[in-house]
PDB file of N, CA and C in Angstrom:
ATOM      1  N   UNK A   1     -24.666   8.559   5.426  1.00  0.00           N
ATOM      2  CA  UNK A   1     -24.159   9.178   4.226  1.00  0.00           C
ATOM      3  C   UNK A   1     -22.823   9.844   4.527  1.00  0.00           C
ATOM      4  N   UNK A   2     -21.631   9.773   3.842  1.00  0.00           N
ATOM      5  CA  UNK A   2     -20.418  10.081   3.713  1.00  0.00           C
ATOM      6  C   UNK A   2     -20.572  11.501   3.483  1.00  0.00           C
ATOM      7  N   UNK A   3     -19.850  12.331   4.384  1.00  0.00           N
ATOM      8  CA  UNK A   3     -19.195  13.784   4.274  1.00  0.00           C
ATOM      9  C   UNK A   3     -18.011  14.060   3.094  1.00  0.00           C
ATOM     10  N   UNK A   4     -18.275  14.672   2.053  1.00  0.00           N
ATOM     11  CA  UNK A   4     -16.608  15.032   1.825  1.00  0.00           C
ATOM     12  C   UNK A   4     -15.955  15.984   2.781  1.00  0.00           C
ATOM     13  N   UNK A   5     -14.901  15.839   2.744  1.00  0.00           N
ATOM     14  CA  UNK A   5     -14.190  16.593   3.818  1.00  0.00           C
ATOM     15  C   UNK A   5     -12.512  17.563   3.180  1.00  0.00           C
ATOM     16  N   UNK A   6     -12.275  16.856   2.158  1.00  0.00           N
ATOM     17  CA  UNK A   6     -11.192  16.863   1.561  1.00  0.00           C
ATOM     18  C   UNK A   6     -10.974  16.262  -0.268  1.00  0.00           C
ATOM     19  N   UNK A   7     -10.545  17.151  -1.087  1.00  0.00           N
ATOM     20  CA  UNK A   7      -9.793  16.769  -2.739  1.00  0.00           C
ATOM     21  C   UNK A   7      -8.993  17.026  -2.632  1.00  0.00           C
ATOM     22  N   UNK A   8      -7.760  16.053  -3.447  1.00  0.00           N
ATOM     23  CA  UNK A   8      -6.251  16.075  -3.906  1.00  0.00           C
ATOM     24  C   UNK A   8      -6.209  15.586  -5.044  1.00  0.00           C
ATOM     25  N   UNK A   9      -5.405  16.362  -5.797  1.00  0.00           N
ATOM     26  CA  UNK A   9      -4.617  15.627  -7.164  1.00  0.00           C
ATOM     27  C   UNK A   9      -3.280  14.875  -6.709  1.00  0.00           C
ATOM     28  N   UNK A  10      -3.318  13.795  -6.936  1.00  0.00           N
ATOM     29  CA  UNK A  10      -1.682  13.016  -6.929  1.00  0.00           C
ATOM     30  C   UNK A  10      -0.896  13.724  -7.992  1.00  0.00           C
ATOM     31  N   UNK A  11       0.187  13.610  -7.249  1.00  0.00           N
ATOM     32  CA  UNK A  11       1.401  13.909  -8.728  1.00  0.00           C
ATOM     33  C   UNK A  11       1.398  13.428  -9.932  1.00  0.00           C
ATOM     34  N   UNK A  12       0.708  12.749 -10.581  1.00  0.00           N
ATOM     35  CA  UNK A  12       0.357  12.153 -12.051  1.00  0.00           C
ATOM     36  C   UNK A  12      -1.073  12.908 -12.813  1.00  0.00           C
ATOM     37  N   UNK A  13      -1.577  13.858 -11.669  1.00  0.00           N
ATOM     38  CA  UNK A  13      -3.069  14.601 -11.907  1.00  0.00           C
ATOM     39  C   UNK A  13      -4.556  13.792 -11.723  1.00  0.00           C
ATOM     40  N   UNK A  14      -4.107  12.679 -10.996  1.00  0.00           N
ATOM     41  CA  UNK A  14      -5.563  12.022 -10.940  1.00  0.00           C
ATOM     42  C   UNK A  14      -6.016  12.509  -9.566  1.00  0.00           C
ATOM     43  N   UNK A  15      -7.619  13.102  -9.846  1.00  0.00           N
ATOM     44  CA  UNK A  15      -8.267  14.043  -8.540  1.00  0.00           C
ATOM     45  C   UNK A  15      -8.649  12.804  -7.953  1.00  0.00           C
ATOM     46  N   UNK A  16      -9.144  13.044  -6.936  1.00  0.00           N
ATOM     47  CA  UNK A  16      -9.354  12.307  -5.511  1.00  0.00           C
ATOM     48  C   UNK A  16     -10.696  13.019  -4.596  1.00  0.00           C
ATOM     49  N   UNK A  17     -11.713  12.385  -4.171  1.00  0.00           N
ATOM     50  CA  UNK A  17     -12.616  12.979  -3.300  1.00  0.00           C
ATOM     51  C   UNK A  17     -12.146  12.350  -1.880  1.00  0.00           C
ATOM     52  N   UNK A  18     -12.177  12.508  -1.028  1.00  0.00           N
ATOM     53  CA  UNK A  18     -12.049  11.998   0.846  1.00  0.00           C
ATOM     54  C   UNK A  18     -13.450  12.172   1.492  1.00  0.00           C
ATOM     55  N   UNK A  19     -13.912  11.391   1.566  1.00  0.00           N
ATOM     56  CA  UNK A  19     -15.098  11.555   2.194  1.00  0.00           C
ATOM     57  C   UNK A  19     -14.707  10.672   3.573  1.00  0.00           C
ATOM     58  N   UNK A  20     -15.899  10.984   4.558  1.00  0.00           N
ATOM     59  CA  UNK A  20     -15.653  10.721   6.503  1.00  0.00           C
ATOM     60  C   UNK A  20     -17.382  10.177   6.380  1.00  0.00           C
ATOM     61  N   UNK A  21     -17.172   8.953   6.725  1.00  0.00           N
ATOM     62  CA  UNK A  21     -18.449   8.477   7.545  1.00  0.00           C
ATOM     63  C   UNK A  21     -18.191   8.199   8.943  1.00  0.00           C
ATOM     64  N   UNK A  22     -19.165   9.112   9.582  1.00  0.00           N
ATOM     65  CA  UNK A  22     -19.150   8.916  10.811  1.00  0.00           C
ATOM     66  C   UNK A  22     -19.779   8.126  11.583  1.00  0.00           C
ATOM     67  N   UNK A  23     -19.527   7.177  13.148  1.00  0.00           N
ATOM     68  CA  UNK A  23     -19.749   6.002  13.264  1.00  0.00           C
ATOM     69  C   UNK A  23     -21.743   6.335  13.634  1.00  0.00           C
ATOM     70  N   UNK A  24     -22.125   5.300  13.468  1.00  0.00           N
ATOM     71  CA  UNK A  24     -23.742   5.184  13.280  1.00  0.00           C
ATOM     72  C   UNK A  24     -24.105   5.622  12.174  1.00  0.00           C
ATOM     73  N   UNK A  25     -22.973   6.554  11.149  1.00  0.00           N
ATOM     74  CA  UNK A  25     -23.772   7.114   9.629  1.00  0.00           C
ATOM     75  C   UNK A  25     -24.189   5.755   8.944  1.00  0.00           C
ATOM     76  N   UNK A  26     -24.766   5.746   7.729  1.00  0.00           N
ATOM     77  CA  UNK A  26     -25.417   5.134   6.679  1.00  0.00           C
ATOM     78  C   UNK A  26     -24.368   4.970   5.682  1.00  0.00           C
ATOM     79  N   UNK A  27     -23.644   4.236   4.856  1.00  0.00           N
ATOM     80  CA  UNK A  27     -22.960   4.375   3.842  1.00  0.00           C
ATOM     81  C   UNK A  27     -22.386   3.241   3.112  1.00  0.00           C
ATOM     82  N   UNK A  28     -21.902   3.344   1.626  1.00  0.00           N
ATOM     83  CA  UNK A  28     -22.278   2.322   0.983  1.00  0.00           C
ATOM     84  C   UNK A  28     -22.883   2.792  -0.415  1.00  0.00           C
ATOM     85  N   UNK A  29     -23.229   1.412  -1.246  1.00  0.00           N
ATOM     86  CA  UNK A  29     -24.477   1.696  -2.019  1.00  0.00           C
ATOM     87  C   UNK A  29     -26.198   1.748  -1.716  1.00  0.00           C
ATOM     88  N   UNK A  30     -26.678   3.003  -1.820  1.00  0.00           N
ATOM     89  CA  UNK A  30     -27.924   3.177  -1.385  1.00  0.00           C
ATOM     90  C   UNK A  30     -27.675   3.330  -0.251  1.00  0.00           C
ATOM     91  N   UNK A  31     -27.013   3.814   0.377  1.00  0.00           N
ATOM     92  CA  UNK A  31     -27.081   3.816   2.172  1.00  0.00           C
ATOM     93  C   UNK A  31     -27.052   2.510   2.583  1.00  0.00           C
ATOM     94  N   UNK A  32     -27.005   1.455   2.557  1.00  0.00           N
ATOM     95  CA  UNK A  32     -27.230   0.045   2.380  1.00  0.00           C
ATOM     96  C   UNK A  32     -26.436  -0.505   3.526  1.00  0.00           C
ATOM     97  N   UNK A  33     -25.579   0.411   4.025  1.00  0.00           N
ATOM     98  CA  UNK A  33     -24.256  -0.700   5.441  1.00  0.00           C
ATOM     99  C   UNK A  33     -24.687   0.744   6.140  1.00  0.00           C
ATOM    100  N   UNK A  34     -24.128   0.400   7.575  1.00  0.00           N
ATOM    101  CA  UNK A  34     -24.637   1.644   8.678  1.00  0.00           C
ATOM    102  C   UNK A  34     -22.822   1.150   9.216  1.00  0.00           C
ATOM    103  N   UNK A  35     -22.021   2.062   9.508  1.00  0.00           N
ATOM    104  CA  UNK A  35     -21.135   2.233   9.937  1.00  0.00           C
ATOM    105  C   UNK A  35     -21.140   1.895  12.230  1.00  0.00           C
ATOM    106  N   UNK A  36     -21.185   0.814  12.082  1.00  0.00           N
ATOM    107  CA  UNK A  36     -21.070   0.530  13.389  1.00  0.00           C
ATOM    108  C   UNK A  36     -19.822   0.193  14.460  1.00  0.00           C
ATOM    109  N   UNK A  37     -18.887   0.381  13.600  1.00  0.00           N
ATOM    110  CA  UNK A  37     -17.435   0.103  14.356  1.00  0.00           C
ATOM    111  C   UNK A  37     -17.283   1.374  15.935  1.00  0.00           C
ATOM    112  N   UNK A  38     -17.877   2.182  16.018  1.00  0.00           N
ATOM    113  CA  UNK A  38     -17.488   3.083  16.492  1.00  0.00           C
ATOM    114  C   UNK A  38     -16.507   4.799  16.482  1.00  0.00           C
ATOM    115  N   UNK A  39     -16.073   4.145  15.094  1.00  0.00           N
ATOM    116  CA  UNK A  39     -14.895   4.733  14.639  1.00  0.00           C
ATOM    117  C   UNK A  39     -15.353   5.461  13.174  1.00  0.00           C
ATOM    118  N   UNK A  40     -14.272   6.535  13.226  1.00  0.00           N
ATOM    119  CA  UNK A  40     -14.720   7.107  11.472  1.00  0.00           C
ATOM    120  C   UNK A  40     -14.075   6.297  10.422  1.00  0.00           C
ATOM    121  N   UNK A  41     -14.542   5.880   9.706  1.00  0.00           N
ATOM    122  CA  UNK A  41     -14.229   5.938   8.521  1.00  0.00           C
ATOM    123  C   UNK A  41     -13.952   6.341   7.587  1.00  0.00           C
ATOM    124  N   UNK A  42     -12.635   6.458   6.607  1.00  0.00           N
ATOM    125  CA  UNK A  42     -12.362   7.312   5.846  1.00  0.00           C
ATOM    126  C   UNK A  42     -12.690   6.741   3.870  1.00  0.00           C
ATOM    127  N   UNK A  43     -13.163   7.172   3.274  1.00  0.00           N
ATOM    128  CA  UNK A  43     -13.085   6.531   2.084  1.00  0.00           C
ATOM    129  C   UNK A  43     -12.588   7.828   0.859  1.00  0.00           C
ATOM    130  N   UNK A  44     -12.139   7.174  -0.010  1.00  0.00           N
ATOM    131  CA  UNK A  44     -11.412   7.723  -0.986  1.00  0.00           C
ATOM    132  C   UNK A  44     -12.031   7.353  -2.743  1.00  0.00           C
ATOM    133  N   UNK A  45     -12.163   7.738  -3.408  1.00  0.00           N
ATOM    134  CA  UNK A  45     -12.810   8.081  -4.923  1.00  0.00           C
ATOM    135  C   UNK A  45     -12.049   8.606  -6.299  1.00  0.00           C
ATOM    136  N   UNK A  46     -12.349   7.731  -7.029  1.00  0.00           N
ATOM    137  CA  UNK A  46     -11.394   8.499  -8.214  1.00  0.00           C
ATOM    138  C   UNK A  46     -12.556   9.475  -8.906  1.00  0.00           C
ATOM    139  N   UNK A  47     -12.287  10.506  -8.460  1.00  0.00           N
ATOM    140  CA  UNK A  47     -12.936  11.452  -9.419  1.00  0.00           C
ATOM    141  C   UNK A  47     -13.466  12.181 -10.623  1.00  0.00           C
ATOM    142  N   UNK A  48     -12.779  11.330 -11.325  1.00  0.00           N
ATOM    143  CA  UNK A  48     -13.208  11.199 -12.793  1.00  0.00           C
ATOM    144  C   UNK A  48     -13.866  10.804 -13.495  1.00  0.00           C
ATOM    145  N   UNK A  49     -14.491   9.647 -12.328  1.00  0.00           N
ATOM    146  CA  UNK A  49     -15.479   8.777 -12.767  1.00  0.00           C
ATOM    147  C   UNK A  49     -16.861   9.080 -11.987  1.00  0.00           C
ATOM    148  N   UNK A  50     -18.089   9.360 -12.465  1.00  0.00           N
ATOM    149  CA  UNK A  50     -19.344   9.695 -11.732  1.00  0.00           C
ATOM    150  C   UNK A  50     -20.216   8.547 -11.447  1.00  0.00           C
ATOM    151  N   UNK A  51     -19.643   7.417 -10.952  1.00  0.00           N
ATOM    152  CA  UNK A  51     -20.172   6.441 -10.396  1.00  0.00           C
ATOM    153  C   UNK A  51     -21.407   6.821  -9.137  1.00  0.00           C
ATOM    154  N   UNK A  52     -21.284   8.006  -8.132  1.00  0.00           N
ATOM    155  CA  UNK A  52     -21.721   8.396  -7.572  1.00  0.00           C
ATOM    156  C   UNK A  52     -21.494   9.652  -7.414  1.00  0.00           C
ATOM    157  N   UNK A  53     -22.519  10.266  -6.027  1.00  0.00           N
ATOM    158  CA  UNK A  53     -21.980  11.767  -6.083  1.00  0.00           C
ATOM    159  C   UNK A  53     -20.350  12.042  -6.052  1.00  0.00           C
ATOM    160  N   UNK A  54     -19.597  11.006  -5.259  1.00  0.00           N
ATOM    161  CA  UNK A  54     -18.292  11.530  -4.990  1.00  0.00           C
ATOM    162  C   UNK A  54     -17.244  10.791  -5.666  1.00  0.00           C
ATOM    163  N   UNK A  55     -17.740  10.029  -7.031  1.00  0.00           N
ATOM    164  CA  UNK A  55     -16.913   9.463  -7.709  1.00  0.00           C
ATOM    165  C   UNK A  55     -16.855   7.895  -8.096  1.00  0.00           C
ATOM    166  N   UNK A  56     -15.717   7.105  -8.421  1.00  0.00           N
ATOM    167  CA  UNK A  56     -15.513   5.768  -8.155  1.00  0.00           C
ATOM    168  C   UNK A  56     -15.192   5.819  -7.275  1.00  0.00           C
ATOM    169  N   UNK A  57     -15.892   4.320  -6.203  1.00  0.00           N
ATOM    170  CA  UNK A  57     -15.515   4.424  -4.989  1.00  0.00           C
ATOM    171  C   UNK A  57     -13.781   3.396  -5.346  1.00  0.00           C
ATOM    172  N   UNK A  58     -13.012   3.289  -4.327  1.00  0.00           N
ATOM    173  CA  UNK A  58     -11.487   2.884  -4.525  1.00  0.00           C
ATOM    174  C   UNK A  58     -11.512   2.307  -3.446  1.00  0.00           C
ATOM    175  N   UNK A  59     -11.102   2.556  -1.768  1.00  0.00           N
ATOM    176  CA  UNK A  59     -11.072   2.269  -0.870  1.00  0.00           C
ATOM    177  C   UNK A  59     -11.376   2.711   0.512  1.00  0.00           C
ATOM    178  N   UNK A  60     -11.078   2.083   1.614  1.00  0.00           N
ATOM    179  CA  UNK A  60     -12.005   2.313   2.768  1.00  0.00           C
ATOM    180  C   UNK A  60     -10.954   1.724   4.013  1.00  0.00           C
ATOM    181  N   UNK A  61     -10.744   3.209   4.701  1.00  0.00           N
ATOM    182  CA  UNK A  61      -9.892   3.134   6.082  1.00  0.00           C
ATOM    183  C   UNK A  61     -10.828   3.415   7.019  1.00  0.00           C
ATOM    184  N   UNK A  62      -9.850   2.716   8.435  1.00  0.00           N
ATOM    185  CA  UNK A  62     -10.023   3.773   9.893  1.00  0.00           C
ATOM    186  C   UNK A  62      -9.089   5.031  10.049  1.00  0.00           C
ATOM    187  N   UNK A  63      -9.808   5.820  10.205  1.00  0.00           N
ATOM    188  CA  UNK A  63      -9.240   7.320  10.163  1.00  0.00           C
ATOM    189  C   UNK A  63      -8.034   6.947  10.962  1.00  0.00           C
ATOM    190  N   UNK A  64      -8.123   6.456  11.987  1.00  0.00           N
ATOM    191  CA  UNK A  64      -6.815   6.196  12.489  1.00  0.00           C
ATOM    192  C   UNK A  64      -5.482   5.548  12.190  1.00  0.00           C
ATOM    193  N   UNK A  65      -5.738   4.894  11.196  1.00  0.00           N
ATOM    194  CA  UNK A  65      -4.481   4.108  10.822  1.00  0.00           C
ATOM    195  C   UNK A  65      -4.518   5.071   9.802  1.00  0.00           C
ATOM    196  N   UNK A  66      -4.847   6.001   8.898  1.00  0.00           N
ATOM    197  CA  UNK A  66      -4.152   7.102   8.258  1.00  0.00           C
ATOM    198  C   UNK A  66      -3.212   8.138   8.797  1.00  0.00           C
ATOM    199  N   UNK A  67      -3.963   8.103  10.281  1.00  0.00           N
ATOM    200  CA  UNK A  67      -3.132   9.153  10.841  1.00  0.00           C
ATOM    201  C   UNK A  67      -1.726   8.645  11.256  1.00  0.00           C
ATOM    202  N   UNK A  68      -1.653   7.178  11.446  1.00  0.00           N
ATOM    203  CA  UNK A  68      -0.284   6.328  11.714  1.00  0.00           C
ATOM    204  C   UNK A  68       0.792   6.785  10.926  1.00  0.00           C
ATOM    205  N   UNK A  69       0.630   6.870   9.285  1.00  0.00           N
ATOM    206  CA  UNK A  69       1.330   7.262   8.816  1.00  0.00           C
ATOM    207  C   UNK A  69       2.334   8.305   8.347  1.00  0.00           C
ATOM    208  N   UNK A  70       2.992   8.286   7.450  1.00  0.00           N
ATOM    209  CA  UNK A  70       3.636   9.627   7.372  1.00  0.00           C
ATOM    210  C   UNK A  70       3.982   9.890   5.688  1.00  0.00           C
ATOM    211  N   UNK A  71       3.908   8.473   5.020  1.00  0.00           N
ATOM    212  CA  UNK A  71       3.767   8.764   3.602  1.00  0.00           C
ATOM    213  C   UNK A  71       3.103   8.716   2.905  1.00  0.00           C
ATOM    214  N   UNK A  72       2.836   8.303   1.889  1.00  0.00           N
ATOM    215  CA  UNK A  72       1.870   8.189   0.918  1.00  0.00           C
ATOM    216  C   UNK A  72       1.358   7.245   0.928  1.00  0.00           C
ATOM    217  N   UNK A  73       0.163   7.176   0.288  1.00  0.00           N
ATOM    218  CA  UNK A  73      -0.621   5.515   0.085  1.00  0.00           C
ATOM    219  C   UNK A  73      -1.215   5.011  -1.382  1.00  0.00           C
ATOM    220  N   UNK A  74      -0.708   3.596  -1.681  1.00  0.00           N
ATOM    221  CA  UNK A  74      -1.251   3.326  -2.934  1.00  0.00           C
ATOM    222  C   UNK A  74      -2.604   2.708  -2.330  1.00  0.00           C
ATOM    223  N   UNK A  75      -3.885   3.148  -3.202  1.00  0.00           N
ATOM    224  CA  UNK A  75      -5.207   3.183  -2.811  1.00  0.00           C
ATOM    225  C   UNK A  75      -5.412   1.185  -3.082  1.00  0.00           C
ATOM    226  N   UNK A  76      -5.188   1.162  -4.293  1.00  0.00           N
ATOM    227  CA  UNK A  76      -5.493  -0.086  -4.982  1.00  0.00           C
ATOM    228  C   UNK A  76      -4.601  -0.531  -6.215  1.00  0.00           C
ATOM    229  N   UNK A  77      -3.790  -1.657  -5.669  1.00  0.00           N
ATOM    230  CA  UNK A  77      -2.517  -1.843  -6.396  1.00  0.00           C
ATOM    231  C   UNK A  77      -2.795  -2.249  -8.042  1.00  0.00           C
ATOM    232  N   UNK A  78      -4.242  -2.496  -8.484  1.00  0.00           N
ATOM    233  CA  UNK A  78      -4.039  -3.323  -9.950  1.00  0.00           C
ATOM    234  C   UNK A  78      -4.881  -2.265 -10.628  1.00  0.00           C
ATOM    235  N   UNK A  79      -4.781  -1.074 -10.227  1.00  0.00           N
ATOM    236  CA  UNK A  79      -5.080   0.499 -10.580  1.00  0.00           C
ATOM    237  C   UNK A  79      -3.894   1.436 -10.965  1.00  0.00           C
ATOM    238  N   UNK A  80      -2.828   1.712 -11.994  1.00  0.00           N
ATOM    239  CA  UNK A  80      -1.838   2.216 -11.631  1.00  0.00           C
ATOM    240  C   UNK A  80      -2.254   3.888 -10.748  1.00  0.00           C
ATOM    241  N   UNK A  81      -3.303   4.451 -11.621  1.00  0.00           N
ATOM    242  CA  UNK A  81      -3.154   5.956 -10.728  1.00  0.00           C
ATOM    243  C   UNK A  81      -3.739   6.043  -9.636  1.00  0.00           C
ATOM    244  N   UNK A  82      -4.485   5.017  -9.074  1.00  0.00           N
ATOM    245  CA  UNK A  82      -4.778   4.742  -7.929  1.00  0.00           C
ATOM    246  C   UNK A  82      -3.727   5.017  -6.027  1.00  0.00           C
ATOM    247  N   UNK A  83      -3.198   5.933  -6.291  1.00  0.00           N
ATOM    248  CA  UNK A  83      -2.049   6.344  -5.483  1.00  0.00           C
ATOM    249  C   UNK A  83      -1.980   7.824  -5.015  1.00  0.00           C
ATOM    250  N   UNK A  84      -2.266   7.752  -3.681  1.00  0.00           N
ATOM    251  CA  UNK A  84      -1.726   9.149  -2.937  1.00  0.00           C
ATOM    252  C   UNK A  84       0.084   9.735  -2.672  1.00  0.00           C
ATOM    253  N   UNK A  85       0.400  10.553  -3.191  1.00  0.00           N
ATOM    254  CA  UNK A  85       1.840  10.711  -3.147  1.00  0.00           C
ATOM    255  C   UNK A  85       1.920  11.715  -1.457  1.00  0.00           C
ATOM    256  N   UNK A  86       2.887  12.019  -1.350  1.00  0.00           N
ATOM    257  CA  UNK A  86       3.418  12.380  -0.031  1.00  0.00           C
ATOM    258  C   UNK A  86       2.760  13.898  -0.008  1.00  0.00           C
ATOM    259  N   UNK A  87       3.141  14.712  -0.519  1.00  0.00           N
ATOM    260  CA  UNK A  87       2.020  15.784  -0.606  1.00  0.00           C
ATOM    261  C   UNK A  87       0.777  15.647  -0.294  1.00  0.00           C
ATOM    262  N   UNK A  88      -0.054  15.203  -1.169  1.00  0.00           N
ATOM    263  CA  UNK A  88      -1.195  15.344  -1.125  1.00  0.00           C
ATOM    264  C   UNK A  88      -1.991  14.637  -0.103  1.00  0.00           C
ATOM    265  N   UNK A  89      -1.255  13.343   0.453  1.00  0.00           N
ATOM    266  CA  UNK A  89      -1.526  12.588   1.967  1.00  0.00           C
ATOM    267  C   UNK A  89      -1.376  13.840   2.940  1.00  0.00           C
ATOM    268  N   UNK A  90      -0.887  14.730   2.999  1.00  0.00           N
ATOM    269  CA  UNK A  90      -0.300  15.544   3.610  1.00  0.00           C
ATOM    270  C   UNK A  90      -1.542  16.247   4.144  1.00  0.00           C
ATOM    271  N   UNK A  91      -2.066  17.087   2.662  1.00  0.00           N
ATOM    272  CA  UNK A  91      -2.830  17.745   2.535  1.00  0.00           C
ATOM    273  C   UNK A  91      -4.395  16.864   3.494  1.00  0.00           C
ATOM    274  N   UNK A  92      -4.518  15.226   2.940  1.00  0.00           N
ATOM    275  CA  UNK A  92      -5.074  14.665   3.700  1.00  0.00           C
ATOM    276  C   UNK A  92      -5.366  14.607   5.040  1.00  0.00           C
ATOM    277  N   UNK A  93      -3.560  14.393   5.644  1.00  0.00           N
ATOM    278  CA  UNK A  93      -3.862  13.776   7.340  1.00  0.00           C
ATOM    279  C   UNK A  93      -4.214  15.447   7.790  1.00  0.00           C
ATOM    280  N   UNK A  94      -4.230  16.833   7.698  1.00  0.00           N
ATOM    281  CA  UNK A  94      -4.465  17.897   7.908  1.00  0.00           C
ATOM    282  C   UNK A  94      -5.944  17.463   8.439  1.00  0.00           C
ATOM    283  N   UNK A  95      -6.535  17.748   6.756  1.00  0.00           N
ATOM    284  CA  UNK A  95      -7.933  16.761   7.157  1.00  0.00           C
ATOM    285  C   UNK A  95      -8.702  16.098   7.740  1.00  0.00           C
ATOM    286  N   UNK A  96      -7.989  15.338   7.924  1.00  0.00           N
ATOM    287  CA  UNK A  96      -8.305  13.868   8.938  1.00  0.00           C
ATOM    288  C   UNK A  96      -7.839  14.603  10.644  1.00  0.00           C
ATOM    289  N   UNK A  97      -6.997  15.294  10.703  1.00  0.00           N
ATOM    290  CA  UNK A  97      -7.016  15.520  12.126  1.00  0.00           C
ATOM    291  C   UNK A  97      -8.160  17.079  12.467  1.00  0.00           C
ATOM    292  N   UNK A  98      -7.800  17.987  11.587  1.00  0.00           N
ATOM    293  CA  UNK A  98      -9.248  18.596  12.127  1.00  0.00           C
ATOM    294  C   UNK A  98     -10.981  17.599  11.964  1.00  0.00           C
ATOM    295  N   UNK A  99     -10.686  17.188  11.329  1.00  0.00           N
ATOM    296  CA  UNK A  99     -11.939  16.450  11.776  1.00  0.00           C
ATOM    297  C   UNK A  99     -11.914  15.011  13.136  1.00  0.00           C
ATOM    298  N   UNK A 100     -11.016  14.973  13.031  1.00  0.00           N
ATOM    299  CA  UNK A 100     -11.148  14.212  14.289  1.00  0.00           C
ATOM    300  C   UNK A 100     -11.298  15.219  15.707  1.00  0.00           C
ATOM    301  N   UNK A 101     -10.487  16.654  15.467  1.00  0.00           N
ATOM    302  CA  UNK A 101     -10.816  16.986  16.370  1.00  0.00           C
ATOM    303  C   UNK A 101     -12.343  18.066  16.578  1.00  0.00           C
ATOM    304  N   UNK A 102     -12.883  17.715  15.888  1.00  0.00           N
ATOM    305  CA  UNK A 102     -14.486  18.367  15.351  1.00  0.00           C
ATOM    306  C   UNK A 102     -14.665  19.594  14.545  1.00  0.00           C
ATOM    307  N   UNK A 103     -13.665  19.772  14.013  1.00  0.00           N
ATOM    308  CA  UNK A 103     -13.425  21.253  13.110  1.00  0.00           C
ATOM    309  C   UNK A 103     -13.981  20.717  12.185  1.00  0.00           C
ATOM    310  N   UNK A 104     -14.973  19.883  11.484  1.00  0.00           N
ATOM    311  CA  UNK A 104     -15.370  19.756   9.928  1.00  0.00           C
ATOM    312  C   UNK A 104     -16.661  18.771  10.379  1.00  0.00           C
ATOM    313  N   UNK A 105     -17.047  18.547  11.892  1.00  0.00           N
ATOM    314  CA  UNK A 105     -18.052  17.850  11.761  1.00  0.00           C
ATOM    315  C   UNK A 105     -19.587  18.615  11.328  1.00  0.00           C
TER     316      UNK A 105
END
């Protein structure tokens, strides 16, 4: 089961959940996939929608190639508000690195 760890509004106001599955967690629909890469996983949610506890699900990283970056990310291109702006990635990779370094496990 996915941790939230982190919410952002993009610059257009669409909220965002960040949830962290950690490697051996359960996650998915119904718990249904078990995260076996070794690695965390990061997934992201449009929040507006109560598809589940943490929203519509949108998409699904390795924590690490978030941390590669330095700008923003469009989540899912045939979504227009589907998009993290530079801020609020910001607010993200914060996120993403205390929890990598065990501050949020």
């Amino acid at each position: 089961m996915g941790k939230l760890i982190t919410s952002v509004v993009n610059d257009k106001g669409t909220p965002f959940n960040v949830v962290a599955i950690l490697p051996d967690a359960n996650y998915g629909l119904d718990d249904c996939l078990r995260n076996e890469s070794g690695e965390i996983l990061i997934e992201f949610y449009d929040a507006r929608y109560k598809h589940d506890k943490h929203g519509q699900f949108i998409s699904r990283y390795y924590l690490k190639t978030l941390l590669e970056g330095e700008a923003g990310i469009l989540l899912e291109g045939s979504v227009q508000e589907w998009f993290i702006d530079n801020a609020a990635m910001e607010i993200v990779r914060r996120s993403l690195v205390a929890l990598q370094n065990g501050d949020q496990l």
